[in-house]
N, C-alpha and C. Protein backbone atom coordinates (compact mmCIF):
# COMPACT_ATOMS: atom_id res chain seq x y z
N UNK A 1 107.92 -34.15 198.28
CA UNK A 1 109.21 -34.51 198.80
C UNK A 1 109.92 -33.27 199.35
N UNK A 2 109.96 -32.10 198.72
CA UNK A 2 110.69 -30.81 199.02
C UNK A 2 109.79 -30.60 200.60
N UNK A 3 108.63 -30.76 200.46
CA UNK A 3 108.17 -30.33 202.15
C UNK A 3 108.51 -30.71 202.57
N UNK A 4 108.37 -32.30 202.62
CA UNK A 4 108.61 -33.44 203.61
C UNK A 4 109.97 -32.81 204.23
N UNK A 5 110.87 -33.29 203.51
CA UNK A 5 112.29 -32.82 203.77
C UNK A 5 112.74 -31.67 204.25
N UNK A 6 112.04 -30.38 203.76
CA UNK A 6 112.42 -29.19 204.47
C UNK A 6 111.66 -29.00 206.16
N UNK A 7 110.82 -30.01 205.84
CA UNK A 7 109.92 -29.66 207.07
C UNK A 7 110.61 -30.21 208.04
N UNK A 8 111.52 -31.51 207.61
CA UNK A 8 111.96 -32.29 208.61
C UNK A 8 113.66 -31.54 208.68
N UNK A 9 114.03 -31.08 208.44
CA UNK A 9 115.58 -30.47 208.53
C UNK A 9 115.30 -29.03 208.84
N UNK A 10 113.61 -28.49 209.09
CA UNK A 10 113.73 -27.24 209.54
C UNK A 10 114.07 -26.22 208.89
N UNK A 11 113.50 -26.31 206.95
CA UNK A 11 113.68 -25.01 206.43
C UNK A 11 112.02 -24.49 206.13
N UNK A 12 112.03 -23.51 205.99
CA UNK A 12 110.92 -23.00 205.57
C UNK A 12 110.20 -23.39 204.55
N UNK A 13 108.94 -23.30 203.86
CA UNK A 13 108.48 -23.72 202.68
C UNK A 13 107.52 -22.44 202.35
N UNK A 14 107.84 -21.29 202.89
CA UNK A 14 106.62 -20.65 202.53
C UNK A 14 107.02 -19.90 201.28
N UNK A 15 108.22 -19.81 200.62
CA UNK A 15 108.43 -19.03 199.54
C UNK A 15 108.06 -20.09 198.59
N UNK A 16 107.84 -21.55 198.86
CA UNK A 16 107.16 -21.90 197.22
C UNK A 16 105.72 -21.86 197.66
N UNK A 17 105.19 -22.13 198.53
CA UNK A 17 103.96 -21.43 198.48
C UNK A 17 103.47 -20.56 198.24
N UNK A 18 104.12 -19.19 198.30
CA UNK A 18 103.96 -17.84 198.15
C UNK A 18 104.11 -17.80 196.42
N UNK A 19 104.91 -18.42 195.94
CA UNK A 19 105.27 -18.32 194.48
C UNK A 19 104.32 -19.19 193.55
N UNK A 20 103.53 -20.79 194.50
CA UNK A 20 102.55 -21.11 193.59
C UNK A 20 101.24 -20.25 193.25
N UNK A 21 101.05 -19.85 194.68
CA UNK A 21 99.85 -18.48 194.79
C UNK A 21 99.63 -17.39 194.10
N UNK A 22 101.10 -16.90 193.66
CA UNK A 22 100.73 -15.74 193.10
C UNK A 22 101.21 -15.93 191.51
N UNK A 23 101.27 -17.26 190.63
CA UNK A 23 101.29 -17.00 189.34
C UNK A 23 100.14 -16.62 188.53
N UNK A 24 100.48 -16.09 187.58
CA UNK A 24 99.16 -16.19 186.56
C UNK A 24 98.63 -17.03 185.48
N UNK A 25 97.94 -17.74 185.36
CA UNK A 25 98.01 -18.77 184.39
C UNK A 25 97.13 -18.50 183.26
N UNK A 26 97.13 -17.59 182.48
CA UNK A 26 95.93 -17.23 182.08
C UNK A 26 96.28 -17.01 180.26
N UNK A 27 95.77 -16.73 179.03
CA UNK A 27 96.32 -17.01 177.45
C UNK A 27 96.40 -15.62 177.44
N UNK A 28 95.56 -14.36 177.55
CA UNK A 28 95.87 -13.03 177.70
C UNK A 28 95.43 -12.49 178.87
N UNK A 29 94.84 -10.68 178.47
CA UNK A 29 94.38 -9.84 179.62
C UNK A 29 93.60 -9.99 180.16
N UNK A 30 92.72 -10.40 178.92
CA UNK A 30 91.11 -10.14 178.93
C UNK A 30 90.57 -11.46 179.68
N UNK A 31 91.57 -12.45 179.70
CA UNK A 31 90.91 -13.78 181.39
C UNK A 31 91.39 -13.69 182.18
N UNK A 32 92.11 -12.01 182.90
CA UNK A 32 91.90 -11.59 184.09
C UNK A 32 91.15 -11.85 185.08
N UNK A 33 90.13 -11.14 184.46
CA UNK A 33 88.72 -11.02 184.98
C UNK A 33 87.52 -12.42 185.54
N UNK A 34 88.60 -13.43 184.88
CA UNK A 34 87.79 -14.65 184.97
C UNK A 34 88.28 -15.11 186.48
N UNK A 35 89.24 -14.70 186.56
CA UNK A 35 90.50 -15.31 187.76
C UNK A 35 89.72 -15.10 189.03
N UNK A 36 89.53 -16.29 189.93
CA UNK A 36 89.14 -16.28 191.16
C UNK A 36 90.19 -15.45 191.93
N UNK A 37 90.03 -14.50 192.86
CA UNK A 37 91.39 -13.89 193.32
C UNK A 37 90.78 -13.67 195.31
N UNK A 38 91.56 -13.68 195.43
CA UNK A 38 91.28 -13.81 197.38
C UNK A 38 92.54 -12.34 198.01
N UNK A 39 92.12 -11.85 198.72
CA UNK A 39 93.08 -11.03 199.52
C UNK A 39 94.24 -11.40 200.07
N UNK A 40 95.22 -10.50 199.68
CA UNK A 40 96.78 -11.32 199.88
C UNK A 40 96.90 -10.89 201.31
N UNK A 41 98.12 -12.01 201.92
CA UNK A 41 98.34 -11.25 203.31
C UNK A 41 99.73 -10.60 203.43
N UNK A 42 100.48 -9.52 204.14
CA UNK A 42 101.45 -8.94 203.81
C UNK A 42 102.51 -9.53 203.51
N UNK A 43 102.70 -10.63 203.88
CA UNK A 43 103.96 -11.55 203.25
C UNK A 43 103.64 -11.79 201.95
N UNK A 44 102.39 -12.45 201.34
CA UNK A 44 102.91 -12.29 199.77
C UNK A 44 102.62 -11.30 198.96
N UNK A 45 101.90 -10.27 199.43
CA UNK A 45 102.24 -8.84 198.71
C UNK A 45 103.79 -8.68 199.05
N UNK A 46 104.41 -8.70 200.31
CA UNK A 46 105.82 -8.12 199.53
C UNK A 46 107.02 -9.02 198.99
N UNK A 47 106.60 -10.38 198.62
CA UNK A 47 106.97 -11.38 198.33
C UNK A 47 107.00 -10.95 196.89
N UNK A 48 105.93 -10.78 196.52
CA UNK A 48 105.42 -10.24 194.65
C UNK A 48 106.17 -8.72 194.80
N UNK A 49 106.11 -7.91 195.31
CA UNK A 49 107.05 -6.92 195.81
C UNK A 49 108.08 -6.99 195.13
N UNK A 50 109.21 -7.49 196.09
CA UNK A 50 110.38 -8.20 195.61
C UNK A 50 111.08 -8.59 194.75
N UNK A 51 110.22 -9.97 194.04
CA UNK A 51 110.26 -10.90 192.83
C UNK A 51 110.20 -9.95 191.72
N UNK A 52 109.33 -8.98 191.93
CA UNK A 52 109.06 -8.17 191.00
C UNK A 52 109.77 -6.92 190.45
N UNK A 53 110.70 -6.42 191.93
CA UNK A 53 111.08 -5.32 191.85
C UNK A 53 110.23 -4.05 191.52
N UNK A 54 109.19 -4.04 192.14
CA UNK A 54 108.61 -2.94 192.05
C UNK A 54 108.34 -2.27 192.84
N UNK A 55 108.40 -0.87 192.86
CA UNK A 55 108.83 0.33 193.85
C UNK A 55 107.23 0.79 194.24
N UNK A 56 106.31 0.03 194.46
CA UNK A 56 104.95 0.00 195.01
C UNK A 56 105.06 -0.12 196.30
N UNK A 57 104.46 0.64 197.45
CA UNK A 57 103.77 0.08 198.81
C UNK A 57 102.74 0.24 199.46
N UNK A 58 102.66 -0.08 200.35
CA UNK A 58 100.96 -0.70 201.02
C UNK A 58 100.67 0.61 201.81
N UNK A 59 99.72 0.66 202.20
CA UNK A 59 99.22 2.02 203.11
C UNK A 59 99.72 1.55 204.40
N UNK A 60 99.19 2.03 205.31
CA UNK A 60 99.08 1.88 206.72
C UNK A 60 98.74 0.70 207.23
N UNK A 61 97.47 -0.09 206.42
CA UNK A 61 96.55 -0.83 207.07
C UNK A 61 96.52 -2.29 206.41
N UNK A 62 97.38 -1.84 205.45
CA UNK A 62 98.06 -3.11 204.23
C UNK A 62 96.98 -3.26 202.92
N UNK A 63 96.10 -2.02 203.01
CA UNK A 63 94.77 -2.82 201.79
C UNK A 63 94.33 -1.81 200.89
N UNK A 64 95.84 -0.94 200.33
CA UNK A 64 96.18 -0.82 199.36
C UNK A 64 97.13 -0.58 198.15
N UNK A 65 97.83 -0.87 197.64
CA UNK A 65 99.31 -0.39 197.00
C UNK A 65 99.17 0.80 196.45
N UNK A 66 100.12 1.74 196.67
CA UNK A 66 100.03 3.16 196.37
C UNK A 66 101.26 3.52 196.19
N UNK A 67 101.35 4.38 194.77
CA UNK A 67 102.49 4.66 194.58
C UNK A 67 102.52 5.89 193.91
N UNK A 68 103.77 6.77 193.83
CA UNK A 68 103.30 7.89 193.14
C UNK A 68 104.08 8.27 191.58
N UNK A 69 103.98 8.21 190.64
CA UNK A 69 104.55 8.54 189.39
C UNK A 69 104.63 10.38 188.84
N UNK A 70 106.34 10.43 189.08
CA UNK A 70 106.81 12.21 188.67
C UNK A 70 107.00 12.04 186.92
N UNK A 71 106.07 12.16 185.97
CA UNK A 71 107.18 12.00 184.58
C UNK A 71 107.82 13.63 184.24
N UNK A 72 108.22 13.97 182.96
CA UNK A 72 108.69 15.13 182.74
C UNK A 72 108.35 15.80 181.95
N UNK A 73 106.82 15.43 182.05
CA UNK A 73 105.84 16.47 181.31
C UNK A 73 104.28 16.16 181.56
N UNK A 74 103.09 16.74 181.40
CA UNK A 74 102.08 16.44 181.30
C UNK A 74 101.64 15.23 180.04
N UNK A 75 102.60 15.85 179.03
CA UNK A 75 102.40 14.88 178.08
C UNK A 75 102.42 13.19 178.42
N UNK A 76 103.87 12.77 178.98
CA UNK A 76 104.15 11.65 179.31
C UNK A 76 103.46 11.15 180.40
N UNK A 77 102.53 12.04 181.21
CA UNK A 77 101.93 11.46 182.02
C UNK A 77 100.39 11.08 181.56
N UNK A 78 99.61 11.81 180.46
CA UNK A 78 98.42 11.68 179.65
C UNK A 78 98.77 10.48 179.11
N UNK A 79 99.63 10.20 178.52
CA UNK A 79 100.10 8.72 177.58
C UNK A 79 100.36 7.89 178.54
N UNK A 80 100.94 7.76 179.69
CA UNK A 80 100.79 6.69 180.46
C UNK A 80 99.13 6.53 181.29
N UNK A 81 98.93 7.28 181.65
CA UNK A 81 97.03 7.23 181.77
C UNK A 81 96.15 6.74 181.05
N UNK A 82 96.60 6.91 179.34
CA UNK A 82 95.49 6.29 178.28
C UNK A 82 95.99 4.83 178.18
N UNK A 83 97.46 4.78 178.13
CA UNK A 83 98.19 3.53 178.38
C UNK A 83 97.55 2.48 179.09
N UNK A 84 97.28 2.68 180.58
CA UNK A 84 97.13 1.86 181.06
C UNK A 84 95.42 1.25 181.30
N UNK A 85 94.60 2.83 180.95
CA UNK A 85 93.27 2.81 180.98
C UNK A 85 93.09 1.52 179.66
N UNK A 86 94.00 1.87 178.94
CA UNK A 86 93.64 0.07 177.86
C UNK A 86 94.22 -1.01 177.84
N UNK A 87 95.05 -1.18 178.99
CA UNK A 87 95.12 -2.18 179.70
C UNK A 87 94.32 -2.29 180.69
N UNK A 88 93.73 -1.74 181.89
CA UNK A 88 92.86 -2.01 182.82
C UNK A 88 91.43 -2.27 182.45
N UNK A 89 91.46 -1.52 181.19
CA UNK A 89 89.97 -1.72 180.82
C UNK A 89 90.03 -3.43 180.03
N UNK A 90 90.87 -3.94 179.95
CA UNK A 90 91.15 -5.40 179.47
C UNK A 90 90.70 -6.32 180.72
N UNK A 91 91.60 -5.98 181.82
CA UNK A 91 91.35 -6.23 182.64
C UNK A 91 90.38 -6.35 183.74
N UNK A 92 89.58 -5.44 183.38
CA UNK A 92 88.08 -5.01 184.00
C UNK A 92 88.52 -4.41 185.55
N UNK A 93 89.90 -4.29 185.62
CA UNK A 93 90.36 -3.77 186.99
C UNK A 93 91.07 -2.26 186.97
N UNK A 94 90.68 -1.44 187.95
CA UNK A 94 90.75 0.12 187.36
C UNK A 94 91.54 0.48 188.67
N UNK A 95 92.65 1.43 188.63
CA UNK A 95 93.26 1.77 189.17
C UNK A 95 92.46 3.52 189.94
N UNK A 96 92.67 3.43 191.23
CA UNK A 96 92.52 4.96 191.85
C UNK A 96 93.17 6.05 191.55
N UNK A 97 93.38 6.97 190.86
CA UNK A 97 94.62 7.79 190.46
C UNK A 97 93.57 9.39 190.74
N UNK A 98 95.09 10.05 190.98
CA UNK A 98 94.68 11.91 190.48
C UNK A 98 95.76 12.07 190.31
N UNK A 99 95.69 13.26 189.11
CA UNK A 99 96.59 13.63 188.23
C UNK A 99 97.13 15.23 188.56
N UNK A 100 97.68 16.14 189.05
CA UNK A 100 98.09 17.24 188.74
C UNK A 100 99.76 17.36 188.17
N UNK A 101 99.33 18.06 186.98
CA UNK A 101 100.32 18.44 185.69
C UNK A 101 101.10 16.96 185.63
N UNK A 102 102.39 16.92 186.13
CA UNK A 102 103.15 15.59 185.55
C UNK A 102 103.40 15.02 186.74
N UNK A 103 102.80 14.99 187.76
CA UNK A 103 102.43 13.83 188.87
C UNK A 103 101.63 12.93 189.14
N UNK A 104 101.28 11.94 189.45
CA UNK A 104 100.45 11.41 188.97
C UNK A 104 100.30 9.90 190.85
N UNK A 105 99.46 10.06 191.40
CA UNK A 105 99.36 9.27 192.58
C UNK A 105 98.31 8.13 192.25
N UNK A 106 98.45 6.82 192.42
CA UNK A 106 98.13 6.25 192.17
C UNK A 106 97.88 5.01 193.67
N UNK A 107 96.82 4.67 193.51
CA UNK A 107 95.75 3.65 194.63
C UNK A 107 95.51 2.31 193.76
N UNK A 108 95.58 1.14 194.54
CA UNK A 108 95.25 0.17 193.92
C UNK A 108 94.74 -0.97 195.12
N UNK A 109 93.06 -1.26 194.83
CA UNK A 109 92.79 -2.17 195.69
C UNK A 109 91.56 -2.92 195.08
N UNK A 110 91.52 -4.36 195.67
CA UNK A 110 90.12 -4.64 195.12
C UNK A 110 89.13 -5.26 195.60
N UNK A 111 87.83 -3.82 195.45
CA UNK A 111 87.07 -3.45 196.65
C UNK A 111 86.12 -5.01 196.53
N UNK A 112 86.28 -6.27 196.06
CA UNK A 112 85.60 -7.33 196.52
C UNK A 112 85.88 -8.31 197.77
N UNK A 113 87.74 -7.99 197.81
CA UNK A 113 87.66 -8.45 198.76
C UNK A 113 88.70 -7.07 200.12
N UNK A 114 88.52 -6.43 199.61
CA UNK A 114 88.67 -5.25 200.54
C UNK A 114 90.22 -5.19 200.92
N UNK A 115 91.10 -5.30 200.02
CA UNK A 115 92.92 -5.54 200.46
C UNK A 115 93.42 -5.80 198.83
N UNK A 116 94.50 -6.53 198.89
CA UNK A 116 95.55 -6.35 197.85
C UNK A 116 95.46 -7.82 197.17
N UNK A 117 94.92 -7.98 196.14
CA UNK A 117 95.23 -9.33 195.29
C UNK A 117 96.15 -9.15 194.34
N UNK A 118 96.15 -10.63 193.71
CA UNK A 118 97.20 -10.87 192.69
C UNK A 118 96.53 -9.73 191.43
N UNK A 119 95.67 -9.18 190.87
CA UNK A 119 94.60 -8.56 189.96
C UNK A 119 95.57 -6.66 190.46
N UNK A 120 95.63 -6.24 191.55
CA UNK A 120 96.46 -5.19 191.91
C UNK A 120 97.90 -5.61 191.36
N UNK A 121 98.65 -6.42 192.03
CA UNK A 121 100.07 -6.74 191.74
C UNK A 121 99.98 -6.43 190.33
N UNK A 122 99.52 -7.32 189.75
CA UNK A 122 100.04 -7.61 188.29
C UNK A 122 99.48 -6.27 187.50
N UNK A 123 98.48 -5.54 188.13
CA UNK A 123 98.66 -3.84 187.01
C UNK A 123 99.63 -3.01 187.68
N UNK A 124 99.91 -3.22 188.98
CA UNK A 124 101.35 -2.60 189.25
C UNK A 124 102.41 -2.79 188.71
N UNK A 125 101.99 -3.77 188.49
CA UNK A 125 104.05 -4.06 187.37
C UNK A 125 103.45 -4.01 186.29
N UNK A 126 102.15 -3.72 185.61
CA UNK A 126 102.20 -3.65 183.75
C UNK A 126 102.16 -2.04 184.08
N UNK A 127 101.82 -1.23 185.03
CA UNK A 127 102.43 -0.03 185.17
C UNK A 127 103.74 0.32 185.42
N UNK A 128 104.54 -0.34 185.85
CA UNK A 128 106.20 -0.03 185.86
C UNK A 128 106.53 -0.16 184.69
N UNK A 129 105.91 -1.19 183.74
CA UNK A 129 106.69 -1.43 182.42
C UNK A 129 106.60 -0.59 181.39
N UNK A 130 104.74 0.53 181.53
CA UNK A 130 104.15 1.49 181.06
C UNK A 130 105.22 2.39 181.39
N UNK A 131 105.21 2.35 182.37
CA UNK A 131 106.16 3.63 183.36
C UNK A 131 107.68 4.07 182.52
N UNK A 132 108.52 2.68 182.56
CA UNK A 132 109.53 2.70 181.96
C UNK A 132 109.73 2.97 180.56
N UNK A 133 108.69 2.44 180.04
CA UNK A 133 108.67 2.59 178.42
C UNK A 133 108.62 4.38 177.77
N UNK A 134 107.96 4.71 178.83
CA UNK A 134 107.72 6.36 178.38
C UNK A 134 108.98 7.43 178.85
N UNK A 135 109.59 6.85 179.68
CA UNK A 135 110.35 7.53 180.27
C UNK A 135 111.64 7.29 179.22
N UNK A 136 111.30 5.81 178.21
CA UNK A 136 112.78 5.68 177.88
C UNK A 136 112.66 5.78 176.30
N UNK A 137 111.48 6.64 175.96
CA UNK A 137 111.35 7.17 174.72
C UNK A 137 110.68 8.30 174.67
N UNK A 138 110.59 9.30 173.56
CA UNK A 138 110.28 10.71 173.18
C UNK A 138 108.81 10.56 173.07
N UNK A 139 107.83 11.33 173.73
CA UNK A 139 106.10 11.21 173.39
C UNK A 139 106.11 12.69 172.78
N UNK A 140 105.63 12.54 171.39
CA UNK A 140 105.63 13.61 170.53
C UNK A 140 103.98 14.00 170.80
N UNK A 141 102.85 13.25 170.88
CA UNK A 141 101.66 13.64 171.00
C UNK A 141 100.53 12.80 172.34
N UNK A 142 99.65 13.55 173.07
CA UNK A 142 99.24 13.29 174.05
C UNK A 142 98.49 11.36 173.54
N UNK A 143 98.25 11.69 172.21
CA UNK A 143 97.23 10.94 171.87
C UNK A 143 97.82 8.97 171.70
N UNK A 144 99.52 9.55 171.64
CA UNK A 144 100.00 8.28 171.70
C UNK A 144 99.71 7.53 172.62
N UNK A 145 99.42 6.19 172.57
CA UNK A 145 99.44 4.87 173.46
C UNK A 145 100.70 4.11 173.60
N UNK A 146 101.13 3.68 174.54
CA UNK A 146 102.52 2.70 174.46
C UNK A 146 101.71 1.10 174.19
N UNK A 147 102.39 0.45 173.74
CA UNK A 147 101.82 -0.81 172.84
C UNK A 147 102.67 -1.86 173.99
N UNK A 148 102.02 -2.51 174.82
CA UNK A 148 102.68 -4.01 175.85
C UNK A 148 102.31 -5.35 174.93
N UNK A 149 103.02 -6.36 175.29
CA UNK A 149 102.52 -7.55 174.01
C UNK A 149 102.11 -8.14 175.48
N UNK A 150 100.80 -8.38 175.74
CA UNK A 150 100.50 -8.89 176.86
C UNK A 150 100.93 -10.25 177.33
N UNK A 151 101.37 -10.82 175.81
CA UNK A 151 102.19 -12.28 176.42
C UNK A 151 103.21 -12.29 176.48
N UNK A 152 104.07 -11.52 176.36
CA UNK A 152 105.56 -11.15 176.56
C UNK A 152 105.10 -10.55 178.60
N UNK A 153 104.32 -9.77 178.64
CA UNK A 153 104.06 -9.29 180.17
C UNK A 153 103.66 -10.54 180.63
N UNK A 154 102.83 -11.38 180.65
CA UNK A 154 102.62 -12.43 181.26
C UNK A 154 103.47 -13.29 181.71
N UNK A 155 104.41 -13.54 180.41
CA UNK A 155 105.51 -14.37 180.65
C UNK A 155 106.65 -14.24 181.40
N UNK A 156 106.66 -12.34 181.38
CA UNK A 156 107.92 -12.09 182.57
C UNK A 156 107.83 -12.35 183.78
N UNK A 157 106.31 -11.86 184.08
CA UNK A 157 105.65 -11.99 185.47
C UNK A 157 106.14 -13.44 185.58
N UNK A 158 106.22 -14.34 185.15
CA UNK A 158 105.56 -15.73 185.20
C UNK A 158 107.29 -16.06 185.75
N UNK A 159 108.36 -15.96 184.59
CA UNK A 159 109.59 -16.23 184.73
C UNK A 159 110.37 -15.39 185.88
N UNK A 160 109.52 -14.50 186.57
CA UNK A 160 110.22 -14.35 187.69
C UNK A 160 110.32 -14.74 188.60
N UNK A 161 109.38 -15.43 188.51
CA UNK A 161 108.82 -16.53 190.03
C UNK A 161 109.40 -18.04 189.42
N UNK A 162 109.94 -18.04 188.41
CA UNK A 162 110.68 -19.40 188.02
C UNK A 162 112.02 -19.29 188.31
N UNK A 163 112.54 -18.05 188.09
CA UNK A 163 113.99 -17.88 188.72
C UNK A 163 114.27 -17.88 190.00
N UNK A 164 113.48 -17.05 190.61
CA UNK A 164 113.33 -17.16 192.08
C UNK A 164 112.99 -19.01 193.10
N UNK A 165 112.33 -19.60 192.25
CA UNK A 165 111.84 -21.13 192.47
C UNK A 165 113.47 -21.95 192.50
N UNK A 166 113.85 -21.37 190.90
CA UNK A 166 115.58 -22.09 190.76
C UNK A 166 116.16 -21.75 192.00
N UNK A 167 116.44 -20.83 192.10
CA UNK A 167 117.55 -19.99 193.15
C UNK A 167 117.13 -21.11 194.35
N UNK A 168 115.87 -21.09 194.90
CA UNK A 168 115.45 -21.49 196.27
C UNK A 168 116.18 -23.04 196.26
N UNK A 169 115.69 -23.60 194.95
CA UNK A 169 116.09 -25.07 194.77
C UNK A 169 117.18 -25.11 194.96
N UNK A 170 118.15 -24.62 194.31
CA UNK A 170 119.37 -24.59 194.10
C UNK A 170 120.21 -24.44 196.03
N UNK A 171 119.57 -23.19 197.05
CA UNK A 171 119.79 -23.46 197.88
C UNK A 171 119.62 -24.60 198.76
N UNK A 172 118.37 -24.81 198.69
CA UNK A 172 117.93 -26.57 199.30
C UNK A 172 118.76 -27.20 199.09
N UNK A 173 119.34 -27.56 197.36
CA UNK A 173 120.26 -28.40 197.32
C UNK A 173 121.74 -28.54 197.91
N UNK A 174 122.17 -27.11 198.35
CA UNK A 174 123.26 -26.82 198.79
C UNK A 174 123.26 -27.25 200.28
N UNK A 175 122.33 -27.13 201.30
CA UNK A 175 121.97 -27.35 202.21
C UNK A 175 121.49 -28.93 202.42
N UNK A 176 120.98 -29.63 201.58
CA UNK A 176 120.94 -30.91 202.13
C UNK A 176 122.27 -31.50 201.59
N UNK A 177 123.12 -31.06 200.85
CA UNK A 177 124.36 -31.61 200.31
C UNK A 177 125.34 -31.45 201.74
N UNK A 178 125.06 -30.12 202.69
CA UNK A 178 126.20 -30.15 203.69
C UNK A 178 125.31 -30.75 204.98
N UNK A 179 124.67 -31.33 205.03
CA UNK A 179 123.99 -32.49 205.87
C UNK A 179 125.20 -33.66 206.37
């Protein structure tokens, strides 16, 4: 009904498309890996972008997210590296990185289908959350790990694209109301 109708009054429909595409439906990390995943095209990489708020972007050629992480020490940058190496290694999806002292550049693509899937997005934002967590506490030793409850991460991912779904609805409704 929402197509029908938007199609016929001339609104767009591609943001719930874009938002069924890129959820995750999955019980943890580790059925990542199970996930059929296809190459995004630049509208819903920066669609997930967005929704997400994450300060990630694409190269030149769109087929890879790259971003670069300054922390304020070597330390905090070793702990976000082991951090995420046990999350990616959950994931069976491994991020491109080089490290000098507390900089840290980071590549993300996946070389099956040669560009940016939902499998990139979603360790880009369990890296912002890595990211944030270290920055917003004291790392006394290299050897610490930051601890994510992967269903608490799942679920944010998940509820952001539900708020964003409300909002859209909520406009539709405003718009076929002044019809």
């Amino acid at each position: 009904m929402y197509r029908y109708l938007s199609n016929e009054i001339g609104f767009k429909t591609t943001t719930t498309t874009l938002i069924s595409s890129l959820k995750i439906v999955v019980r943890d990390l580790t059925d990542i890996p199970t996930i059929s995943v296809s190459k995004l095209n630049q509208d819903e990489v920066n669609h997930a972008i967005n929704v997400h708020q994450l300060t990630w972007s694409q190269n030149i050629d769109t087929s890879k997210l790259i971003k670069e992480y300054k922390f304020n020490s070597f330390k905090e940058t070793f702990v976000f590296m082991g951090s995420v190496s046990q999350i990616a290694d959950q994931m069976k999806h491994f991020p491109k990185w080089t490290q000098k002292g507390s900089v840290l550049k980071v590549e993300m693509t996946t070389s099956d289908c040669q560009g940016i899937t939902i499998k990139d997005l979603f360790l880009a934002y369990t890296m912002d959350k890595i990211a944030n967590n270290i920055q917003s506490q004291p790392v006394e030793n290299v050897c610490d790990i930051i601890k994510i409850q992967s269903n608490h991460l799942l679920n944010t991912w998940n509820s952001n694209y539900n708020r964003q779904e409300e909002v859209k609805t909520q406009e539709f409704q405003k718009n076929i109301l002044q019809l």
